[in-house]
Protein backbone atom coordinates (compact mmCIF):
# COMPACT_ATOMS: atom_id res chain seq x y z
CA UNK A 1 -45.39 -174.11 -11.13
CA UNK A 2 -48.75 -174.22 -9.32
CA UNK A 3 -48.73 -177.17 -6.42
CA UNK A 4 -52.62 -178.20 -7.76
CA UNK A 5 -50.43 -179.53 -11.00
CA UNK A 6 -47.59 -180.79 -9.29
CA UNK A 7 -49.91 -182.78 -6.89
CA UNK A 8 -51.96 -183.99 -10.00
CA UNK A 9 -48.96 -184.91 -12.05
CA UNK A 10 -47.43 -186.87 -8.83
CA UNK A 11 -50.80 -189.07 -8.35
CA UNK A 12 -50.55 -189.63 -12.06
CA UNK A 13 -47.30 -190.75 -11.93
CA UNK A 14 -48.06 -193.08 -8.75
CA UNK A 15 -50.63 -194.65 -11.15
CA UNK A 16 -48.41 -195.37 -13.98
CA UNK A 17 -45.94 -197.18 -12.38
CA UNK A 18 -48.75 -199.29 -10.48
CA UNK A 19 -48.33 -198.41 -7.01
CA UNK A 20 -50.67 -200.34 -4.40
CA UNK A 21 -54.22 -198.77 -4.31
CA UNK A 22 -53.36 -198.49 -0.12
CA UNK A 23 -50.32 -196.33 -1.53
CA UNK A 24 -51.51 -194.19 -3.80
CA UNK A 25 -54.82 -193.27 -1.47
CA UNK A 26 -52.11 -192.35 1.06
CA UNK A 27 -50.12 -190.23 -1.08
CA UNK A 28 -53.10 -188.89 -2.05
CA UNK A 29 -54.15 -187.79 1.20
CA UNK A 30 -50.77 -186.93 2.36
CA UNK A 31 -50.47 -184.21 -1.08
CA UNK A 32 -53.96 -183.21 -0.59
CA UNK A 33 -52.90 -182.38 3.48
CA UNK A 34 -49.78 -180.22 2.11
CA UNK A 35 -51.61 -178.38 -0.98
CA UNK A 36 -54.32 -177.25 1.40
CA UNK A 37 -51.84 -176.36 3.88
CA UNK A 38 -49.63 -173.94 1.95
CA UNK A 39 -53.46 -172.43 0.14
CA UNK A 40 -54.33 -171.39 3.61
CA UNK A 41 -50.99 -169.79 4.13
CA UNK A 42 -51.31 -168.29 0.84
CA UNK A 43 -48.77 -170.05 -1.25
CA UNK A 44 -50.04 -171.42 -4.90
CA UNK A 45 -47.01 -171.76 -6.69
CA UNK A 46 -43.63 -174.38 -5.88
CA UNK A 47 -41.14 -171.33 -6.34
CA UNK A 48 -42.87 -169.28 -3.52
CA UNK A 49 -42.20 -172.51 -1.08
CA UNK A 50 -39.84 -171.87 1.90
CA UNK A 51 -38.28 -173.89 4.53
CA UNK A 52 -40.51 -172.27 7.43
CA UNK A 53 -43.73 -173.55 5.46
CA UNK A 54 -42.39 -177.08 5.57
CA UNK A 55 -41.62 -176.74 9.28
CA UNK A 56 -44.77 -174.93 10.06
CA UNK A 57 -46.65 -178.20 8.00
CA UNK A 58 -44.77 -180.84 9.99
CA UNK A 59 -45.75 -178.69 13.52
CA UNK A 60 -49.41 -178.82 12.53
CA UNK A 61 -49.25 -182.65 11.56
CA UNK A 62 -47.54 -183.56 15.12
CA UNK A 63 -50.42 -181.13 16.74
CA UNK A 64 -53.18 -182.87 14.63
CA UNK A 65 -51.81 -186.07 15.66
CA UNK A 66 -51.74 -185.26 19.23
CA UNK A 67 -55.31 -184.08 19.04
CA UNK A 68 -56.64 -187.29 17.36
CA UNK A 69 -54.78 -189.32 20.24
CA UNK A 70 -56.67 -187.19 22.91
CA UNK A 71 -59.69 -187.57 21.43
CA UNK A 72 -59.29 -191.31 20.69
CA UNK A 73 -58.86 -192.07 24.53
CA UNK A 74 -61.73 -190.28 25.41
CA UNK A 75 -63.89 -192.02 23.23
CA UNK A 76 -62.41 -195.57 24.39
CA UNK A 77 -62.87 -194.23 27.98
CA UNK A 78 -66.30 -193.51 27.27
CA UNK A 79 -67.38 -196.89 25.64
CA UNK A 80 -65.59 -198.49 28.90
């Protein structure tokens, strides 16, 4: 099943049973994050998901996060 539906689907449901607007716009980021992910590593479809991809996803989150936090001091060191 292609991961564009699955994600779509998922928000839907999130809708229906009336999640917080501050959780569904996380969700929604957090699916949109992972779809894009696995499109640049060439996977489309749920049944072509593997373990690695998850770990490689949760590596480049930690990285991303690490690079935000960098960046964040620097910027507060700056305005200091």
């Amino acid at each position: 099943m292609c991961l564009k539906d699955l994600r779509d689907e998922f928000l839907y449901d999130c809708e229906c049973r009336h999640l917080a607007k501050g959780s569904q716009r996380n969700y929604r980021a957090a699916t949109r994050f992972l779809v894009d992910f696995l499109e640049w590593k060439q996977v489309t479809e749920l049944e072509e998901v593997k373990p690695h991809h998850i770990r490689d996803l949760m590596k480049e989150k930690q990285d991303r996060s690490i690079r935000m936090s960098r960046w964040r001091k620097a910027k507060c060191k700056e305005k200091s």
